[in-house]
N, C-alpha and C. Protein backbone atom coordinates (compact mmCIF):
# COMPACT_ATOMS: atom_id res chain seq x y z
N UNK A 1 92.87 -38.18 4.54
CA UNK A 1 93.70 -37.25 5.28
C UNK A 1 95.06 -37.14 4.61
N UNK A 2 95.58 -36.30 4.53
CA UNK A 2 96.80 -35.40 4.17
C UNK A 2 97.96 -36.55 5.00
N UNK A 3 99.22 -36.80 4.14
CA UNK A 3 100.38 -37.81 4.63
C UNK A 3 101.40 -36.49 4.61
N UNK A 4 102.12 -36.42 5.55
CA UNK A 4 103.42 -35.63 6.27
C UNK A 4 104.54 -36.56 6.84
N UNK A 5 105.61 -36.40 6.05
CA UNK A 5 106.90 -36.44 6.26
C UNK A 5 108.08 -35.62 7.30
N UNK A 6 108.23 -36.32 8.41
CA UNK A 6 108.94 -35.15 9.13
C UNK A 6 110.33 -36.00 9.34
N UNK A 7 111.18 -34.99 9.34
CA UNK A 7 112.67 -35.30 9.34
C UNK A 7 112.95 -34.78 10.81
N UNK A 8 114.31 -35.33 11.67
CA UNK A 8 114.36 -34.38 12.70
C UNK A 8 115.33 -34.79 13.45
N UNK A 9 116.18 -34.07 14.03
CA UNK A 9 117.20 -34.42 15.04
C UNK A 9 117.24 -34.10 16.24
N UNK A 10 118.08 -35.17 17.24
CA UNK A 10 118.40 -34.95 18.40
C UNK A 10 119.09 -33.74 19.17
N UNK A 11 118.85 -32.95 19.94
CA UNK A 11 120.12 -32.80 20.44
C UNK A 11 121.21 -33.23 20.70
N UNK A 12 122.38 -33.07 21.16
CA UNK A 12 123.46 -34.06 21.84
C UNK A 12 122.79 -34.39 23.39
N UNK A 13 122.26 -33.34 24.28
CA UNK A 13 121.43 -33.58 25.58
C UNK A 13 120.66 -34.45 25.75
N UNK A 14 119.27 -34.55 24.51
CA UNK A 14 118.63 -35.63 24.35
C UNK A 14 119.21 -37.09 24.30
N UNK A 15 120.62 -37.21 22.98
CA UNK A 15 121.18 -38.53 22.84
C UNK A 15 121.68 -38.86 24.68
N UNK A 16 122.25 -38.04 25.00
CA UNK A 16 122.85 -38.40 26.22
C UNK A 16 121.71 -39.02 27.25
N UNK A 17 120.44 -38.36 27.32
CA UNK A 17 119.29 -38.89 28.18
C UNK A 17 118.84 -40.52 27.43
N UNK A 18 118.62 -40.30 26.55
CA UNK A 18 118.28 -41.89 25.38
C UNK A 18 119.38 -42.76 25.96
N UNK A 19 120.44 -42.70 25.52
CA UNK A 19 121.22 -43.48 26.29
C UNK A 19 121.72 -43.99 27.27
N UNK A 20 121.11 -42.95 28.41
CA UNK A 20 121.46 -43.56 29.66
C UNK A 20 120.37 -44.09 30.31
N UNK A 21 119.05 -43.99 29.44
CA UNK A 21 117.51 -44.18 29.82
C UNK A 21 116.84 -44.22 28.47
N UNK A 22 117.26 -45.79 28.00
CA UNK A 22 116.62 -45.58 26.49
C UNK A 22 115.40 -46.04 26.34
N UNK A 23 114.34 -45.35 25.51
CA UNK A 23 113.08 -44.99 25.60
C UNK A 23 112.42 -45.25 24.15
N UNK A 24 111.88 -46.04 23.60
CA UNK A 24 110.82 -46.02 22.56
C UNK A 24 109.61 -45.11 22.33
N UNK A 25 110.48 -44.06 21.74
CA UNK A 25 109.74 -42.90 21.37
C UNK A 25 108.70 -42.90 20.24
N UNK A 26 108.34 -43.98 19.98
CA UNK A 26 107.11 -44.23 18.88
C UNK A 26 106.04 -44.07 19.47
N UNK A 27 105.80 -44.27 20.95
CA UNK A 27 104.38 -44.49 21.47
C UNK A 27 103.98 -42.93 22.14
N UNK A 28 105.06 -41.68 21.96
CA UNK A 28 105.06 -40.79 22.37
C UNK A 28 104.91 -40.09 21.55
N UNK A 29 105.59 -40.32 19.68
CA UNK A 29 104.73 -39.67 18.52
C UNK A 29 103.51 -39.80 18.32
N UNK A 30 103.11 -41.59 18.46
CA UNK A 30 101.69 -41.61 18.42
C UNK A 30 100.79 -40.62 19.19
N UNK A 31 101.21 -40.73 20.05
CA UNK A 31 100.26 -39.61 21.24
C UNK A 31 99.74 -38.26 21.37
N UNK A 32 100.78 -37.69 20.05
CA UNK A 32 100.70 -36.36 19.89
C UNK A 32 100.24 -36.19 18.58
N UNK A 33 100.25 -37.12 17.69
CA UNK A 33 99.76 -36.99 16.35
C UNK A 33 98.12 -37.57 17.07
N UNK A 34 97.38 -38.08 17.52
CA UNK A 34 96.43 -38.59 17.73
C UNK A 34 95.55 -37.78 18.50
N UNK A 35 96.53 -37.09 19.15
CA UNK A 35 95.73 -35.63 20.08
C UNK A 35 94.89 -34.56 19.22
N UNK A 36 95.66 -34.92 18.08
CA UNK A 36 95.01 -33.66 16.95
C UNK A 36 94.21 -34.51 15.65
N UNK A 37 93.87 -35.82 15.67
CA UNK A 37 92.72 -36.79 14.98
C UNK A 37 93.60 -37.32 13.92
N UNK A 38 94.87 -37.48 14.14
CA UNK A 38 95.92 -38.09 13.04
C UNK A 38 96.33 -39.36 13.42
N UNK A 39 97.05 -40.16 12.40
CA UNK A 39 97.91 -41.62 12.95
C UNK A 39 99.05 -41.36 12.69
N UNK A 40 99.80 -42.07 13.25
CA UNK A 40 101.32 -42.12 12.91
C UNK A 40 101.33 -43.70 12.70
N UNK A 41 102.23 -43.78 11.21
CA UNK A 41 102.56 -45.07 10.18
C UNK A 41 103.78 -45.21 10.48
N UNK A 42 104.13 -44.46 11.00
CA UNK A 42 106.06 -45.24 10.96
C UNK A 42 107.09 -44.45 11.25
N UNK A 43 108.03 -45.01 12.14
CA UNK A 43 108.71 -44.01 13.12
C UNK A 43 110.04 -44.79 12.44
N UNK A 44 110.99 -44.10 12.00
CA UNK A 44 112.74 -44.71 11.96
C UNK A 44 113.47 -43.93 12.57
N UNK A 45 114.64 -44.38 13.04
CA UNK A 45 115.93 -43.32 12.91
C UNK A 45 116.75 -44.04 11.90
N UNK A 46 118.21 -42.60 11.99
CA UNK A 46 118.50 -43.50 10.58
C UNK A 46 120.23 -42.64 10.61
N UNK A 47 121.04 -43.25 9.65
CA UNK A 47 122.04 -41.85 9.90
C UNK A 47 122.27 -41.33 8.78
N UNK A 48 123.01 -40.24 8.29
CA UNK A 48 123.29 -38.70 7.71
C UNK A 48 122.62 -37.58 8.23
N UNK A 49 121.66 -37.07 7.53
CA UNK A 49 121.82 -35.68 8.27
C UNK A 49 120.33 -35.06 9.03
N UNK A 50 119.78 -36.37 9.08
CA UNK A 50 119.09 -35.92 10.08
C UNK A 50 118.72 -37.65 11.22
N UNK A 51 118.50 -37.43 12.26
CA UNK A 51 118.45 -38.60 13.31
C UNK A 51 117.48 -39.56 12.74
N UNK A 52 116.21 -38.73 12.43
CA UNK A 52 114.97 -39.53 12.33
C UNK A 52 114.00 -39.06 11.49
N UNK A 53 112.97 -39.72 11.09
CA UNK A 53 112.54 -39.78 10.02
C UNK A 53 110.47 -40.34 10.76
N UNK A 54 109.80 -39.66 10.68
CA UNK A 54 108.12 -40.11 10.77
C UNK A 54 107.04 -40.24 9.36
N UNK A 55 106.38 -40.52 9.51
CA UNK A 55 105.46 -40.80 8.36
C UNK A 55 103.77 -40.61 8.97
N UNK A 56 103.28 -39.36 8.67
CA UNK A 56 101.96 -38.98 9.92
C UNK A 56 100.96 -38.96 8.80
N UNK A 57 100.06 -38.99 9.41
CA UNK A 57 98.44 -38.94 9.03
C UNK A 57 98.02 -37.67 9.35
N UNK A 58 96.95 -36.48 8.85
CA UNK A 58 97.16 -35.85 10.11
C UNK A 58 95.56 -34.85 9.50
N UNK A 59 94.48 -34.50 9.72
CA UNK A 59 93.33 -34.04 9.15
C UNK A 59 94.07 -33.25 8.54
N UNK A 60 94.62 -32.54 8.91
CA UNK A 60 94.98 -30.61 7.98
C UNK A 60 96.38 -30.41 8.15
N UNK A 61 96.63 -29.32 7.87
CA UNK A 61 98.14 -28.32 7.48
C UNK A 61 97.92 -27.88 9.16
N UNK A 62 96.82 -27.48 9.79
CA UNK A 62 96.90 -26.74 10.63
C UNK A 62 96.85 -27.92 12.14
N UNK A 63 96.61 -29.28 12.10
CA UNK A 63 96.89 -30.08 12.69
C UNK A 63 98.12 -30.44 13.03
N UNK A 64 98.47 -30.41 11.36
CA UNK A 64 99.97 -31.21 12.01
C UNK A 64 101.10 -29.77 11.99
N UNK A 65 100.85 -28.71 11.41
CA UNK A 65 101.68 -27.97 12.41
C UNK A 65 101.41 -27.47 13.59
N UNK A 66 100.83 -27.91 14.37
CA UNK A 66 99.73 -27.95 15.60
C UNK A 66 100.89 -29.10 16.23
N UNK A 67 101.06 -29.65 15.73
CA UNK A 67 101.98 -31.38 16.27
C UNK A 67 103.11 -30.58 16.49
N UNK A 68 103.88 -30.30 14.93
CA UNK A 68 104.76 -30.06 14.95
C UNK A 68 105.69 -28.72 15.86
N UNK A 69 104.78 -27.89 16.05
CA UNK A 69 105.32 -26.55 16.71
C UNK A 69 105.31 -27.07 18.02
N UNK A 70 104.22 -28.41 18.80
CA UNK A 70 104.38 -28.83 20.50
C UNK A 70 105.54 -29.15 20.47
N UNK A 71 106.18 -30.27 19.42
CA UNK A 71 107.08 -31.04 19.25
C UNK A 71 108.34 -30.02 19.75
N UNK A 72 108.46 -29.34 18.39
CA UNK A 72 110.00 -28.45 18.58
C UNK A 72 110.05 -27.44 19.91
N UNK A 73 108.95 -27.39 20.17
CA UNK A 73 108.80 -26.24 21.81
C UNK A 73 109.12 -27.38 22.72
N UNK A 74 109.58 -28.29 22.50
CA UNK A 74 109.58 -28.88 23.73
C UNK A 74 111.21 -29.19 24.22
N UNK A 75 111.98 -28.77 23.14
CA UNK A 75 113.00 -28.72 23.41
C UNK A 75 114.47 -29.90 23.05
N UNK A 76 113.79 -30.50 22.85
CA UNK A 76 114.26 -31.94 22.47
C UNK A 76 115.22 -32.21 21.29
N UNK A 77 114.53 -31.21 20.48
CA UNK A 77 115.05 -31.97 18.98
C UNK A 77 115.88 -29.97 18.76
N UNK A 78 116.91 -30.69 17.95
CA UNK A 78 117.93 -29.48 17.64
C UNK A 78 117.04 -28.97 15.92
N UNK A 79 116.35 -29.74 15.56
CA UNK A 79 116.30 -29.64 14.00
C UNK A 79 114.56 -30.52 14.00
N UNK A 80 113.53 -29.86 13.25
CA UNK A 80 112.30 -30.49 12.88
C UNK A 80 112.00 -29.69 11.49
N UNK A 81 111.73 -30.67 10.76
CA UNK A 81 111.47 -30.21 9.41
C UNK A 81 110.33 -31.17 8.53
N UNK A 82 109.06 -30.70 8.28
CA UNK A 82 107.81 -31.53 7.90
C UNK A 82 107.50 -30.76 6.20
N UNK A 83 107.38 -32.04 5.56
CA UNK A 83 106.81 -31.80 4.21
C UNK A 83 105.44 -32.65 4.19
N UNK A 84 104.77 -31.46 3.21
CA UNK A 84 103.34 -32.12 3.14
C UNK A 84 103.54 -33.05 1.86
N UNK A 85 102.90 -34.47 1.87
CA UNK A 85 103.35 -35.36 0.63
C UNK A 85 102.15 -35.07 -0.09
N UNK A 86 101.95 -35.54 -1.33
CA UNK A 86 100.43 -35.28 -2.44
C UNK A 86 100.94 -37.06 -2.85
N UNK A 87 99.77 -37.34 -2.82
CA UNK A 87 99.04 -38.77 -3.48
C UNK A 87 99.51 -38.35 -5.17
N UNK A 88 99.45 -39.53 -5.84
CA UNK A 88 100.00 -39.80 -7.39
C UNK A 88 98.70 -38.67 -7.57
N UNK A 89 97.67 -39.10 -7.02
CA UNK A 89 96.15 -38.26 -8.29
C UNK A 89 96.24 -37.03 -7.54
N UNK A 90 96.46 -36.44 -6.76
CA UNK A 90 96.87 -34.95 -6.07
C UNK A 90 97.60 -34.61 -7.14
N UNK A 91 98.68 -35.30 -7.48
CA UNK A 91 100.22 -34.63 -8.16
C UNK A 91 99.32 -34.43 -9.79
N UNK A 92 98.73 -35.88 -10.06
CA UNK A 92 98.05 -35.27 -11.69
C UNK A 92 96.85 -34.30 -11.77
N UNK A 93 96.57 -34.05 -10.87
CA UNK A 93 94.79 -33.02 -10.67
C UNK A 93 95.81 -31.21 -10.87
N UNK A 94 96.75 -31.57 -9.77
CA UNK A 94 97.62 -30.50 -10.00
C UNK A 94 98.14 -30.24 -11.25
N UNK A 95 98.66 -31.28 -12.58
CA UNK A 95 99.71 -31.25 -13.33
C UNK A 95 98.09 -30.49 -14.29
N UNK A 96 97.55 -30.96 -14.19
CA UNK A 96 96.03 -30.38 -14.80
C UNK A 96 95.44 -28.85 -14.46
N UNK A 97 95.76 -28.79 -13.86
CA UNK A 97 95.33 -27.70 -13.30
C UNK A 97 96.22 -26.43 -13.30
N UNK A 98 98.01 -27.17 -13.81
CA UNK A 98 98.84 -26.27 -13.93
C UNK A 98 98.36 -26.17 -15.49
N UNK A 99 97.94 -26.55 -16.08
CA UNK A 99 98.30 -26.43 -17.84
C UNK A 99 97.32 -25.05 -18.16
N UNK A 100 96.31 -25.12 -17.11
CA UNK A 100 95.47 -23.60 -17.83
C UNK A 100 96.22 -22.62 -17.33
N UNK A 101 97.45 -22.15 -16.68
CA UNK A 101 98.16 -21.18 -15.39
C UNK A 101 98.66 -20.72 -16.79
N UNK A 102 98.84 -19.45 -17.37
CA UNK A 102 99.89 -18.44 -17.98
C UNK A 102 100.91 -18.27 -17.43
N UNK A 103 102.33 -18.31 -17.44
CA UNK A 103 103.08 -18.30 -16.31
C UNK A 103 103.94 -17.60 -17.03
N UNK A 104 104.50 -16.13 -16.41
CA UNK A 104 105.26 -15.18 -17.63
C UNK A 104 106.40 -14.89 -16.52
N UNK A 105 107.77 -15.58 -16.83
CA UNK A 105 109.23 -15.60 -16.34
C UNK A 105 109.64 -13.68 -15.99
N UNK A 106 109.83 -13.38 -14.93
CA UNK A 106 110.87 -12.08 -14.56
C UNK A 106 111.15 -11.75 -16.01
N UNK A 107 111.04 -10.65 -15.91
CA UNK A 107 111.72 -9.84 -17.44
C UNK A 107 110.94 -9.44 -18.44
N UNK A 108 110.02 -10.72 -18.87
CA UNK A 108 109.46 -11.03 -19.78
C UNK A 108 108.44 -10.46 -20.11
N UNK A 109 108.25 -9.25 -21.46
CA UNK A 109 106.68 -8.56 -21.39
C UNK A 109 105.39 -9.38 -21.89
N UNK A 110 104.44 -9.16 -21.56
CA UNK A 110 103.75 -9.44 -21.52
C UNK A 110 102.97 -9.48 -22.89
């Protein structure tokens, strides 16, 4: 299965609820990555410029933005932002697969 990186921040509303009722929100990522046949590996927060940081499992593209679109509809987070990661042999099958591509730059005739 496909590994996804999601970055993401609080509201200020949210921090204010966390704090006055603080809540271990790992068992509530799990729940929603698992709804759609994924795991979740690892939950941080963290500081600069974004609150927090996940590490998902997830069958497809269409799973975990399936996660991700419940997630940000729900109001919570001011900022959600997910990259799909590629495995070392993804990245070389690709680097292979780029070398037969012709690739002709704007401008440039043909």
């Amino acid at each position: 299965m496909p590994f996804y990186l999601t970055r993401f921040s609080y509201t200020p509303g949210t921090w204010a609820k966390l704090i006055k009722n603080p809540e271990d929100r790992r068992a509530a990522a799990k729940e929603y990555i698992e709804a759609v046949g994924g795991r979740l590996h690892g939950f941080w927060y963290a500081f600069g410029d974004h609150d927090g940081y996940t590490l998902w499992e997830a069958p497809d593209n269409v799973s975990m933005a399936a996660t991700a679109l419940a997630i940000g509809a729900g109001g919570a987070l001011s900022s959600i932002q997910t990259t799909v990661l590629l495995t070392v042999e993804e990245t070389l099958a690709a680097m292979q697969k780029a070398s037969s591509i012709t690739y002709r730059p704007p401008g440039d005739k043909a």
